[in-house]
N, C-alpha and C. Protein backbone atom coordinates (compact mmCIF):
# COMPACT_ATOMS: atom_id res chain seq x y z
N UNK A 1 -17.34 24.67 45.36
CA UNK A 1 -16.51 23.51 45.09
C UNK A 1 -17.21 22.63 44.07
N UNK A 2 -16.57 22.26 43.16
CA UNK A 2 -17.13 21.13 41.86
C UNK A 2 -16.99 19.76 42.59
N UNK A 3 -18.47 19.52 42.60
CA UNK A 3 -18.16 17.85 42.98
C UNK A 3 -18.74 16.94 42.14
N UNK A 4 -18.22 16.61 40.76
CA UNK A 4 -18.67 15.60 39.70
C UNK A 4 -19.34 14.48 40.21
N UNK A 5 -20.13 14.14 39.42
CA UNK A 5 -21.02 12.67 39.65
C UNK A 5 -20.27 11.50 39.25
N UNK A 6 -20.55 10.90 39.40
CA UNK A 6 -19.61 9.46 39.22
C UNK A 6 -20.45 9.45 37.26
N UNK A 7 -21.35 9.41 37.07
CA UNK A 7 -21.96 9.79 35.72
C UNK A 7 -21.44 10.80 34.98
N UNK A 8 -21.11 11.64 35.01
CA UNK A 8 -20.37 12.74 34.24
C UNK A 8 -18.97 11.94 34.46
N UNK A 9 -18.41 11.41 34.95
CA UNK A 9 -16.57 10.91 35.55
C UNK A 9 -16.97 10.15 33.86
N UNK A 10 -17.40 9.51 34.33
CA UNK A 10 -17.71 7.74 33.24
C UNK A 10 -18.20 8.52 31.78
N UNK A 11 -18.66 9.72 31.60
CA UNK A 11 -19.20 9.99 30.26
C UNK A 11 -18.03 10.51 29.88
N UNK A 12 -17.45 11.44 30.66
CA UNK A 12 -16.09 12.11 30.24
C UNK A 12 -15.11 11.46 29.93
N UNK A 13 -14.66 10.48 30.86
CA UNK A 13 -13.83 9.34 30.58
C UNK A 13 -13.86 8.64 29.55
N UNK A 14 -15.25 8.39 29.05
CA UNK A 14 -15.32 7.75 28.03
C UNK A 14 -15.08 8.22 26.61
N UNK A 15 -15.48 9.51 26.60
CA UNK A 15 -15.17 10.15 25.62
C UNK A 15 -13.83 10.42 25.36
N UNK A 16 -12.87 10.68 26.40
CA UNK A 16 -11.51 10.82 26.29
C UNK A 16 -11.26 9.36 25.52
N UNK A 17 -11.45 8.35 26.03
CA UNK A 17 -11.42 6.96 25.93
C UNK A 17 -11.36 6.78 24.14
N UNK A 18 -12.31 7.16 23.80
CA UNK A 18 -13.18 6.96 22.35
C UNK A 18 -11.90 7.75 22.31
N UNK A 19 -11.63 8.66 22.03
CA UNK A 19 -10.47 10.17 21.42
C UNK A 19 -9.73 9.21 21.23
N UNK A 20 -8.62 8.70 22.21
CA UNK A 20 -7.90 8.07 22.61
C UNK A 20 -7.44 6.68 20.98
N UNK A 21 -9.01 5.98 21.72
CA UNK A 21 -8.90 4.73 20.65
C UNK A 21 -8.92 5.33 18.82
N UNK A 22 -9.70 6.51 18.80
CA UNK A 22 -9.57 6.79 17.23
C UNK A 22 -8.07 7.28 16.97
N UNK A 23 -7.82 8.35 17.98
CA UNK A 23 -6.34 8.76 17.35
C UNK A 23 -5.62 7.12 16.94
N UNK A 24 -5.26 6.33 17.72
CA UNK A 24 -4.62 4.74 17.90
C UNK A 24 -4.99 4.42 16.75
N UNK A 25 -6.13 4.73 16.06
CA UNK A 25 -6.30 3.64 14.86
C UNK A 25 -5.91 4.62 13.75
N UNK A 26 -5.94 5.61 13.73
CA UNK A 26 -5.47 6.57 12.65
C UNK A 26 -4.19 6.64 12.75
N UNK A 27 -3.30 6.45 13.25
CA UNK A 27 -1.73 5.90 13.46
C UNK A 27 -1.68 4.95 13.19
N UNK A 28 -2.35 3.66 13.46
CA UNK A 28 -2.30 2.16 13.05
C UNK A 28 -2.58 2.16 11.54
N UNK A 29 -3.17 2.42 10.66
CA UNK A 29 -3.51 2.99 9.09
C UNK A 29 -2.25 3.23 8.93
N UNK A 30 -2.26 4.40 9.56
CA UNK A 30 -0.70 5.30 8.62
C UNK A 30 0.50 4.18 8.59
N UNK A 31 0.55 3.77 9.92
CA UNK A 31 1.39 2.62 10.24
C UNK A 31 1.95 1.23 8.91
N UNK A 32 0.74 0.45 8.96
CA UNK A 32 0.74 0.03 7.72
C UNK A 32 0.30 0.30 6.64
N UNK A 33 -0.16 1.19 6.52
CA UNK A 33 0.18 1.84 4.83
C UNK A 33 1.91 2.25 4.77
N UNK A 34 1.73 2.79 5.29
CA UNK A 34 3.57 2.93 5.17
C UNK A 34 4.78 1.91 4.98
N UNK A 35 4.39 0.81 5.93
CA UNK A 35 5.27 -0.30 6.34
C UNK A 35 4.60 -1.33 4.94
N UNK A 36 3.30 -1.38 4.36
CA UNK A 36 3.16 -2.17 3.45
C UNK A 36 3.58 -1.54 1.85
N UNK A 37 3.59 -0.57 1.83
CA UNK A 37 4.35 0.23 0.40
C UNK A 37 5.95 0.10 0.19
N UNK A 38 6.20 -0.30 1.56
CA UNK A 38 8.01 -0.67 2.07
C UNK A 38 8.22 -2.34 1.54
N UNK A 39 7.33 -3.28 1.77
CA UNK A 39 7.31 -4.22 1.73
C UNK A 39 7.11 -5.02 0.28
N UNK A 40 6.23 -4.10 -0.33
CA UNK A 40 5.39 -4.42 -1.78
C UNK A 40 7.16 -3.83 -2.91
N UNK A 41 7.69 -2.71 -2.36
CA UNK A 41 9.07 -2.31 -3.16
C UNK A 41 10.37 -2.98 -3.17
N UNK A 42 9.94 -3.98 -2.06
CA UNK A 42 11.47 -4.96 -1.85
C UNK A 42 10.72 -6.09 -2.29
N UNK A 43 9.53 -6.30 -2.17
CA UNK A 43 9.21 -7.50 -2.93
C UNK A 43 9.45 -7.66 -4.14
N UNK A 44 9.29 -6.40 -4.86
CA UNK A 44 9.10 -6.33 -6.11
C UNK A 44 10.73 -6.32 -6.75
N UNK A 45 11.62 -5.70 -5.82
CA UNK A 45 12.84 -5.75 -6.30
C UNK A 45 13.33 -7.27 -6.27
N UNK A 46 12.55 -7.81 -5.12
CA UNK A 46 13.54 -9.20 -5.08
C UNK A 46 12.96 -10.39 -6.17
N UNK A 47 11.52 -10.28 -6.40
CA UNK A 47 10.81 -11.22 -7.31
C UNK A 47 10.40 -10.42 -8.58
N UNK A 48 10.54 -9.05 -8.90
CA UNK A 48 10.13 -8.63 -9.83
C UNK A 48 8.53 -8.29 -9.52
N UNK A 49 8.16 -7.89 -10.93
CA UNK A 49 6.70 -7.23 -10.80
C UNK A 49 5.95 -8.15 -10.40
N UNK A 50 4.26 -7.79 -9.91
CA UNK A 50 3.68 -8.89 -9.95
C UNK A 50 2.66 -9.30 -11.17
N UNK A 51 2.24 -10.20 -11.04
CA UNK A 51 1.81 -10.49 -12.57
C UNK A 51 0.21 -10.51 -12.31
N UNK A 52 -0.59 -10.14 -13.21
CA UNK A 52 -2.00 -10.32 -13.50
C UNK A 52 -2.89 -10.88 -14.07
């Protein structure tokens, strides 16, 4: 019978944990990169280019 340590629970967990939070932020990127290239093309339609 496998009987895990409360130490292996918490390392494993954590690592799922970490997985977890990177996938979340690599969706959050894509997220707004996407939603800000949407935003910058209606800006630009409604005020024109931007200037430098």
């Amino acid at each position: 019978m496998f009987s895990a340590a409360v130490s292996e629970i918490l390392l494993y967990g954590g690592i799922a944990v970490m997985g977890a939070a990177a996938a979340a932020a690599v969706a959050a990127v894509l997220l707004f990169h996407l939603s800000g290239k949407r935003l910058a093309e209606c800006l630009e339609k409604e005020f024109g280019k931007k200037r430098r």
